[in-house]
Protein backbone atom coordinates (compact mmCIF):
# COMPACT_ATOMS: atom_id res chain seq x y z
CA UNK A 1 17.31 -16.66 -10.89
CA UNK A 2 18.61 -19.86 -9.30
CA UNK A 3 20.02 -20.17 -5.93
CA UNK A 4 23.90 -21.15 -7.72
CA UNK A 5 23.81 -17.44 -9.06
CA UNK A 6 23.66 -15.69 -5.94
CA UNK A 7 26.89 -17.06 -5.04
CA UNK A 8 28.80 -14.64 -7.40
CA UNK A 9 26.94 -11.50 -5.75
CA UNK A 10 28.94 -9.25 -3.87
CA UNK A 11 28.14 -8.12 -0.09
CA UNK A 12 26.31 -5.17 0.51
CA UNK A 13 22.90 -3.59 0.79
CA UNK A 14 20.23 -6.70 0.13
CA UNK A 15 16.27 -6.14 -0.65
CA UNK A 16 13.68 -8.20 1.35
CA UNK A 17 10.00 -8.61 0.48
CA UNK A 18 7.11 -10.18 1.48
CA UNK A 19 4.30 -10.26 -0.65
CA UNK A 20 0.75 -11.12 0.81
CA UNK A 21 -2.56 -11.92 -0.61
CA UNK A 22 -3.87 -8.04 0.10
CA UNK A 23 -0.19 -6.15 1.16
CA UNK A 24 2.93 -6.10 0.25
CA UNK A 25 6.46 -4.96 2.31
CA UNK A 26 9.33 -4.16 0.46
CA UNK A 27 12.67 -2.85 2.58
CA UNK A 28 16.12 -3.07 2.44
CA UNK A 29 18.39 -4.84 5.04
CA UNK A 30 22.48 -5.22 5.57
CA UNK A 31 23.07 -8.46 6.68
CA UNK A 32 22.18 -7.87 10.30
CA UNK A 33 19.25 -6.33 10.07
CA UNK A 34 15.81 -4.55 8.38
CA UNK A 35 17.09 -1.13 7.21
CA UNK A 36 13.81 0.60 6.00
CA UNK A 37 10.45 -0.46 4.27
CA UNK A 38 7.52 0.60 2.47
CA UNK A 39 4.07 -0.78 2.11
CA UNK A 40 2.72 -1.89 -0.79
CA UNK A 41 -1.41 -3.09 -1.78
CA UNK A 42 -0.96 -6.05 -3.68
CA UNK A 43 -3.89 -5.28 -6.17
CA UNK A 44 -3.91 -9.31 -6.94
CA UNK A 45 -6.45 -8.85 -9.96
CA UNK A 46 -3.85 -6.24 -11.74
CA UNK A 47 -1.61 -9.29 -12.60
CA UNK A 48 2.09 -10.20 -11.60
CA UNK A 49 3.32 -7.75 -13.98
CA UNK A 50 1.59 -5.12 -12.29
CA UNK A 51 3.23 -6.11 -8.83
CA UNK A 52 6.74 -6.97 -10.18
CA UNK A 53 6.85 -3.76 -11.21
CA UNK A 54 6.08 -2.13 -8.40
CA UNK A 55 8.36 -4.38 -6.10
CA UNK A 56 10.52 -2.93 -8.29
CA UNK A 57 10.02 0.66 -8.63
CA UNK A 58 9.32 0.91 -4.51
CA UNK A 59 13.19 -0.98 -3.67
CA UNK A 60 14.41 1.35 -6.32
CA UNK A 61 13.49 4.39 -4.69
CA UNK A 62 14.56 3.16 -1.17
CA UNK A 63 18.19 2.37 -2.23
CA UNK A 64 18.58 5.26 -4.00
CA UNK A 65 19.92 6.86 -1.06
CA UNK A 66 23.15 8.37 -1.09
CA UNK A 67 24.57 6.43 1.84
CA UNK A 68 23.64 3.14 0.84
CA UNK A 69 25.86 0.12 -0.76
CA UNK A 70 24.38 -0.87 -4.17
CA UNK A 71 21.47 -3.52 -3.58
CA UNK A 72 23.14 -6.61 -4.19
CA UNK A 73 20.47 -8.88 -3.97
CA UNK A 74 17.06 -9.48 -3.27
CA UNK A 75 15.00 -12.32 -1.17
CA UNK A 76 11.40 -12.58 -2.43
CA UNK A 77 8.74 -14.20 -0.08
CA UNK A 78 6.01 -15.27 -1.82
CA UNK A 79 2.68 -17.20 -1.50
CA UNK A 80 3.58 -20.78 -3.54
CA UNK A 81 3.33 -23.59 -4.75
CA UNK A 82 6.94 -22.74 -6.42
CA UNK A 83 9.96 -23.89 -7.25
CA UNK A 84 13.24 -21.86 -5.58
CA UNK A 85 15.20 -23.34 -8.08
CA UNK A 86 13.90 -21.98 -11.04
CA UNK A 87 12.53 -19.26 -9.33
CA UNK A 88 8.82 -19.99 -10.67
CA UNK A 89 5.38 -19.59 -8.86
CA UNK A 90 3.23 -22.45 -10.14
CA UNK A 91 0.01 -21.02 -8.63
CA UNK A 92 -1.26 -19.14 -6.21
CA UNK A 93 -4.63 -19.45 -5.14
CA UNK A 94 -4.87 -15.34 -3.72
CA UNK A 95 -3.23 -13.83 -6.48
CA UNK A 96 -4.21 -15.99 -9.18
CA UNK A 97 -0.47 -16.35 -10.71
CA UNK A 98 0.11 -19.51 -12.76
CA UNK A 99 3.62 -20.51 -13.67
CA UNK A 100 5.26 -17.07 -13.16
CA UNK A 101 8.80 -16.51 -13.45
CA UNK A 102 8.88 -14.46 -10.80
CA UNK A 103 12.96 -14.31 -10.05
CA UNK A 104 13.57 -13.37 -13.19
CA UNK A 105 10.88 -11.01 -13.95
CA UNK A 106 12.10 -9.25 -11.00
CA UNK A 107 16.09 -9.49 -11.91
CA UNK A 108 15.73 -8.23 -15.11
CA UNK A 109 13.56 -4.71 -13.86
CA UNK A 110 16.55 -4.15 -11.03
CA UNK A 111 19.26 -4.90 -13.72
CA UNK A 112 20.00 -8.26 -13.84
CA UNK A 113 21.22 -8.78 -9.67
CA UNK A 114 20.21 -11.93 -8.49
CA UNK A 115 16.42 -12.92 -7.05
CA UNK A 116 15.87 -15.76 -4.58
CA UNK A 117 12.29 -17.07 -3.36
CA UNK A 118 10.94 -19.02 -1.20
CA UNK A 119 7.37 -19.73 0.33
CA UNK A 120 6.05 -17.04 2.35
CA UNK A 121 5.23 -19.22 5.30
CA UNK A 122 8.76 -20.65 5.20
CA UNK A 123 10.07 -17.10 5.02
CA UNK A 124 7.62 -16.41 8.18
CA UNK A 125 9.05 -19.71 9.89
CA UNK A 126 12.70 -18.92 9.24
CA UNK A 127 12.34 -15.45 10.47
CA UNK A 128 10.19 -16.91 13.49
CA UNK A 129 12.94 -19.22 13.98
CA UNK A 130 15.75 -16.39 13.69
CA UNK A 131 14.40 -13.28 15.55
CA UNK A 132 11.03 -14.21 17.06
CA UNK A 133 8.75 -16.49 18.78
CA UNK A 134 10.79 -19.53 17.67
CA UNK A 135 14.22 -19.04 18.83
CA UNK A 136 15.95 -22.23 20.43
CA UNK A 137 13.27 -24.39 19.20
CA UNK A 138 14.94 -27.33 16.66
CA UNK A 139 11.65 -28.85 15.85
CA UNK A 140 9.14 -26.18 15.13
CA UNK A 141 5.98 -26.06 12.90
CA UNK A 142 4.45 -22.59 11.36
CA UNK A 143 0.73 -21.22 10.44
CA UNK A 144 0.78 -18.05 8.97
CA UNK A 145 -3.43 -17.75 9.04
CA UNK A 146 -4.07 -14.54 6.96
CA UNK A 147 -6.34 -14.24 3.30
CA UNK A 148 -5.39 -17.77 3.35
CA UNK A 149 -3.42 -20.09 5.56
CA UNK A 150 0.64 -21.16 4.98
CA UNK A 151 2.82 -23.39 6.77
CA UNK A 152 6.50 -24.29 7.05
CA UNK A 153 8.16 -27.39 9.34
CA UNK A 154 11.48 -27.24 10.95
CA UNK A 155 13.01 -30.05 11.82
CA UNK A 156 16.61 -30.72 13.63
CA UNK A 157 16.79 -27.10 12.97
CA UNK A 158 16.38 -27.50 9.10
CA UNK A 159 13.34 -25.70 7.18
CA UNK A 160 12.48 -28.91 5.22
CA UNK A 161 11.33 -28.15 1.76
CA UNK A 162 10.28 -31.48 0.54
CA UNK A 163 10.59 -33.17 -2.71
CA UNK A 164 9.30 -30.35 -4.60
CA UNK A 165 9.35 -27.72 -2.90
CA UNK A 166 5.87 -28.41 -1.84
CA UNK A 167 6.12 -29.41 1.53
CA UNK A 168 4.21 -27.68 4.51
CA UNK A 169 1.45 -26.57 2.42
CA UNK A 170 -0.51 -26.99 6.01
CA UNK A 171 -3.64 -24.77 4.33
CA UNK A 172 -4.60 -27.24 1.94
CA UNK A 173 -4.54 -30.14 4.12
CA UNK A 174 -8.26 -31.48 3.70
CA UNK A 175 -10.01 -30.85 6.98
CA UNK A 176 -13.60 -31.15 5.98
CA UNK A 177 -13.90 -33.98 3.02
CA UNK A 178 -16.62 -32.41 0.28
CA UNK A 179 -16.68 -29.16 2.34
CA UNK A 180 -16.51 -25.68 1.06
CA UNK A 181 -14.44 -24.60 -2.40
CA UNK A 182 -11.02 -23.75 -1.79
CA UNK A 183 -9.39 -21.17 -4.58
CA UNK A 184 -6.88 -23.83 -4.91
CA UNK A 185 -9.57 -25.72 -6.63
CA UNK A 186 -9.77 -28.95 -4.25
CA UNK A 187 -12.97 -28.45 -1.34
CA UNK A 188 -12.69 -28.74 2.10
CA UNK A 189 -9.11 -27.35 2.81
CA UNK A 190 -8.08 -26.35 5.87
CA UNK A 191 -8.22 -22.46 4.18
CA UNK A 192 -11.27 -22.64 3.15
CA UNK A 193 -12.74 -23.13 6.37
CA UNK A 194 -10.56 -21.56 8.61
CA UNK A 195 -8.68 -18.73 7.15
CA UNK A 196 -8.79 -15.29 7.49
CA UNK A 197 -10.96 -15.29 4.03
CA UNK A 198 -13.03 -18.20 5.38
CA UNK A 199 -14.22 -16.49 8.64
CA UNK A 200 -14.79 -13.09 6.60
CA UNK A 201 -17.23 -15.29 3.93
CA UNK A 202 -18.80 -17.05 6.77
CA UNK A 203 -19.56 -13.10 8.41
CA UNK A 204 -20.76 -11.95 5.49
CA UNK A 205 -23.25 -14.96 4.99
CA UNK A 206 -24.99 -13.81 8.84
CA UNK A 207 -25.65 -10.87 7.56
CA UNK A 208 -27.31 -12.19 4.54
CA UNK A 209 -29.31 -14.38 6.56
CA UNK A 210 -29.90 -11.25 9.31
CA UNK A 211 -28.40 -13.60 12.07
CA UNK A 212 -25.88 -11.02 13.74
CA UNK A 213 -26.91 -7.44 14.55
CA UNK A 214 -23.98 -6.64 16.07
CA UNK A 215 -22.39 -7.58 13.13
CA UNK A 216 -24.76 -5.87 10.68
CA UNK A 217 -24.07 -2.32 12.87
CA UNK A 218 -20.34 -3.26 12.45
CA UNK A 219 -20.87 -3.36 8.78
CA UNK A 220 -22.74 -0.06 8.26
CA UNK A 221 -19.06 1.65 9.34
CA UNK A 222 -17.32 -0.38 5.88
CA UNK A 223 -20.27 0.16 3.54
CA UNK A 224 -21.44 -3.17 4.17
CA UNK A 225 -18.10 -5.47 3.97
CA UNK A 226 -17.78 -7.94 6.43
CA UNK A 227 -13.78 -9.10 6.85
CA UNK A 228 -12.48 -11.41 9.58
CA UNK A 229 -11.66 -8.51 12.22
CA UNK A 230 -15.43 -7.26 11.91
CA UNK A 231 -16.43 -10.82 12.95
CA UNK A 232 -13.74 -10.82 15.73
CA UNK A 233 -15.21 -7.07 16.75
CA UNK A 234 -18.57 -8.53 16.81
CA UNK A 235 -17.73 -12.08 18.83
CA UNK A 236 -15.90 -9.74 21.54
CA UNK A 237 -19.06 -8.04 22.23
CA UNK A 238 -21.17 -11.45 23.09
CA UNK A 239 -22.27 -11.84 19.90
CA UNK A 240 -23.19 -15.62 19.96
CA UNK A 241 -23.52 -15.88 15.95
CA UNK A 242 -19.96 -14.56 15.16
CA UNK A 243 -18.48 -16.44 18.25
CA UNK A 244 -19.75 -19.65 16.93
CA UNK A 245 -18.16 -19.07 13.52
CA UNK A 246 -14.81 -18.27 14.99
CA UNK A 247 -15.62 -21.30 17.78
CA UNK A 248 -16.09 -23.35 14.29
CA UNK A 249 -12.50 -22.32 12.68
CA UNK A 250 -10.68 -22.82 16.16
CA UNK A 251 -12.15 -26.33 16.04
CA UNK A 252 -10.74 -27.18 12.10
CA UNK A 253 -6.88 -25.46 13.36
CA UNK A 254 -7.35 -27.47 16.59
CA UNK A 255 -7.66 -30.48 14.80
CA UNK A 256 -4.83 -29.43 12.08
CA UNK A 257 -2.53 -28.70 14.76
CA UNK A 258 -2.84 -31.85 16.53
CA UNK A 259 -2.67 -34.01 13.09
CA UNK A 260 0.87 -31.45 12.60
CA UNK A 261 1.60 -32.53 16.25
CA UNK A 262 1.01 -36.33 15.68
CA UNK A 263 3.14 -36.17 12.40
CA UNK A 264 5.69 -34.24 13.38
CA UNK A 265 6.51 -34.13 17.19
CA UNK A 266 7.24 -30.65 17.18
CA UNK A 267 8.31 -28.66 20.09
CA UNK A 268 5.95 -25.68 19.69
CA UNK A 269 3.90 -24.59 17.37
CA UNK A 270 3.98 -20.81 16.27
CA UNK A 271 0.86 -19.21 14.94
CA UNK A 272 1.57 -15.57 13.01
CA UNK A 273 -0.62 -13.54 9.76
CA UNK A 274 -3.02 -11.18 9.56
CA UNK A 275 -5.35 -13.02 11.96
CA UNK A 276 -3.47 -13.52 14.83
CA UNK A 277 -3.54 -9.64 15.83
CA UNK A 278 -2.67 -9.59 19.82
CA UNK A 279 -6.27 -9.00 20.78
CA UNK A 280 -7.32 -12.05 18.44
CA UNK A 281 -4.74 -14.60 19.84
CA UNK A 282 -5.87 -13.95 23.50
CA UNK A 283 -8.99 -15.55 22.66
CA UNK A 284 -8.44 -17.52 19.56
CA UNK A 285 -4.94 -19.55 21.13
CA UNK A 286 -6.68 -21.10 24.28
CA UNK A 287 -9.55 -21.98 21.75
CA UNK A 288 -7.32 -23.96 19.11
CA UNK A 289 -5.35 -25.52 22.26
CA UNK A 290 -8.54 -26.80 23.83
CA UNK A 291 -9.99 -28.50 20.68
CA UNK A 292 -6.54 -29.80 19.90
CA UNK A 293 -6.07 -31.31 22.79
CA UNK A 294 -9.14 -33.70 22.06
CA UNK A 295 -6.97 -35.40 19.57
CA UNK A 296 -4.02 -35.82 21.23
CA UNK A 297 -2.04 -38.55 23.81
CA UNK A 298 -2.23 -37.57 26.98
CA UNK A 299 1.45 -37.75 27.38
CA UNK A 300 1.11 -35.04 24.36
CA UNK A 301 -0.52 -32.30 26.36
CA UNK A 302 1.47 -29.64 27.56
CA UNK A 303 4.27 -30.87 26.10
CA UNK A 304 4.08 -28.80 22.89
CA UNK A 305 3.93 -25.04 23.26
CA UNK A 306 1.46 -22.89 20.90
CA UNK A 307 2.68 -19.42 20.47
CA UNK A 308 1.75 -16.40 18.49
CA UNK A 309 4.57 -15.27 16.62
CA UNK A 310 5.99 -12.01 17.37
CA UNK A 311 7.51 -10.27 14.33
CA UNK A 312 3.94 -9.44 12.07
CA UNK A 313 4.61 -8.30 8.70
CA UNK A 314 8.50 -8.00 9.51
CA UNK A 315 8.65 -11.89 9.97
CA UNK A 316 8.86 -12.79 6.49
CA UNK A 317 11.31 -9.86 5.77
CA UNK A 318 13.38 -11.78 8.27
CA UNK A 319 13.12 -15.00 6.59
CA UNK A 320 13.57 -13.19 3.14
CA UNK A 321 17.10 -12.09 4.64
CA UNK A 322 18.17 -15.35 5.11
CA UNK A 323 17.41 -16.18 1.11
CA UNK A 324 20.19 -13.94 0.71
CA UNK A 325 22.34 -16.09 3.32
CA UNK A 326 25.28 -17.40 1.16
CA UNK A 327 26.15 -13.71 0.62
CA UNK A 328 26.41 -12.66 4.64
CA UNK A 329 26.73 -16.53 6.19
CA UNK A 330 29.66 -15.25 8.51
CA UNK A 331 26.76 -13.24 10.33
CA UNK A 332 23.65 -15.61 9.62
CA UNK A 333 23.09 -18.60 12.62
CA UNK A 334 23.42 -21.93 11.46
CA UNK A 335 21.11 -24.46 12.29
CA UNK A 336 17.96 -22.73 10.47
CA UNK A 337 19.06 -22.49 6.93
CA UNK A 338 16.84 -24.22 4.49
C-alpha cells in the first residue's frame, strides 16, 4: 500500500505495530494517543505469513469493540531494509524476510484499508522525537540496540530517509573490518559486535570456554541459555569476564556514536531497545560516553547529550502513529514528519 492511498482514508480508530526481532506489539490508537495493545512473539522462523496473520487476527480482535470507530488505517514498524513506497521489506537480517510485500499482505487480511511502513528505528526516533526522550531536539540521532541494532537521523527536525530508503542503517556500519559474521551477510558490523544478540553469543562462548561462573550459575536457572541480560546479571555481580564483554561492546557504540557525532552534529543522541533496560543504561551510558569521547574534538564534549529513551516498546507505536499522519495532521506536530 503506498503512502498516496492513505490519503483517501477516513479519520477514525488507526492500528499501530511494532514488530521486533523476538516480540511483537500490536494496539490501536485515535489520533492522540495509544488506545490498547497486545503482545505478540514474533516466531521469526514461522515465516512472514505466519506473522501477518497474526498482526492481523490480534488488531482484529482489539477493534472489535463495540465502542470503537472502524480501524481506518494501520502504521507498520518494521525491521528494514524497505521501501515505504511500495510497502516492501527487502531483507531482514532477524526475521529472515526477503522482498516481502508486507503492506499489502497486511491490507488485504484487514480488508483492503490502507498499510504504511516504515523502519522500526525511524518509528522509535519519531516517537522519541514526539513523546519521549527527544522532544525539542531538531537534530537528533537514534540506536534502538535490541536482537540487533537500528538507527534513524533527524535533522532540522526532518526524519531523513535517504535515497532509498536506506539511510540510518547505523547497525551495519562496519566497526571491526573482517570481524565477526553479521546475519546481514557483510562481517564486522556494528550488530554483530555490539548488539543485544552479539553480547548474548559472546556469554554463551564463556561458558563454553568455563571462563564465568557466575555466569554458568546464571545459566542453570534458563536450562543453559545465555542472553544479553544474563551477561548484564553476571557483570553486576563483579564478574570480570562478562564485564569485559559488555566493556568490549560499549567501546564499538562509543566509537559509532562519535563517527554519528562527527557526521552529523547532532544535538543528543537517544539510545532505546531491548538492551537499554533502566538498570542496564546506568552502567552501560557513562561507558559508551567515556569511550566516545576518545574520538571526539574537545570543543565536542559535553556538547551532545546521550540519553536513554523513555517510551520502551510503546516508542515505535508512537512513531507508527505518525505513519498514519496525513489522516489526523490537524493534531500531529510539525517539524518531525518524515
Amino acid at each position: 500500500m503506498t503512502e498516496a492511498s492513505a490519503q483517501g482514508a477516513g479519520p477514525g480508530v488507526f492500528g499501530v505495530v511494532d514488530v521486533g526481532g523476538t516480540k511483537i506489539v500490536a494496539g490501536l490508537a485515535s489520533a492522540t494517543g495509544i488506545l490498547r495493545t497486545e503482545r505478540l512473539s514474533t516466531h521469526a522462523l514461522r515465516g512472514p505469513d505466519d506473522i501477518v496473520d497474526r498482526i492481523a487476527r490480534a488488531l482484529t480482535g482489539l477493534s472489535s469493540a463495540p465502542d470503537l470507530a472502524p480501524m481506518s488505517a494501520v502504521g507498520l514498524s518494521v525491521p528494514g531494509p524497505l521501501d515505504r513506497r511500495s510497502g516492501v521489506v527487502h531483507f531482514t537480517p532477524n526475521l529472515l524476510w526477503q522482498h516481502y510485500p508486507v503492506a499489502d499482505r497486511l491490507s488485504q487480511r484487514l480488508g483492503g484499508i490502507p498499510v504504511l511502513i516504515d523502519d522500526d528505528a525511524n518509528c522509535a526516533a519519531l516517537g522519541e522525537a514526539w513523546q519521549g526522550t527527544g522532544q525539542g531536539f531538531a537534530h537528533l540521532v537514534c540506536l534502538t540496540i535490541g536482537t540487533g541494532i537500528g538507527g534513524a537521523i533527524i535533522i532540522d527536525g526532518t526524519l531523513v530517509h535517504g535515497h532509498q530508503d536506506l539511510a540510518g542503517e547505523i547497525g551495519h556500519m562496519v566497526i571491526v573490518p573482517d570481524g565477526p559474521p553479521c546475519a546481514c551477510g557483510h562481517s564486522g558490523c556494528l550488530e554483530a559486535v555490539a548488539s543485544g544478540a552479539a553480547i548474548g553469543r559472546l556469554g554463551a562462548a564463556l561458558l563454553t570456554q568455563n571462563e564465568s561462573p557466575a555466569l554458568a550459575r546464571l545459566a542453570e536457572t534458563r536450562a543453559g541459555q545465555v542472553d544479553a541480560d544474563l551477561v548484564f546479571q553476571a557483570a553486576a555481580g563483579n564478574d570480570a569476564a562478562c564485564q569485559a564483554v559488555l566493556g568490549k561492546a560499549a567501546e564499538h557504540l562509543g566509537a559509532a556514536v562519535a563517527s554519528l557525532i562527527q557526521v552529523l552534529n547532532p544535538q543528543a543522541v537517544v539510545l532505546g531497545g531491548g538492551v537499554m533496560s533502566k538498570q542496564n543504561a546506568a552502567w552501560l551510558i557513562p561507558a559508551i560516553q567515556a569511550n566516545m569521547n576518545r574520538h571526539l574534538f574537545e570543543v565536542q564534549r559535553g556538547a551532545v547529550q546521550i540519553l536513554r529513551g523513555e517510551l520502551g516498546d510503546a516508542a515505535g507505536l508512537w512513531g507508527a502513529l505518525q505513519l498514519v499522519a496525513p489522516l489526523a495532521r490537524d493534531v500531529l506536530p510539525t517539524g518531525v514528519l518524515g
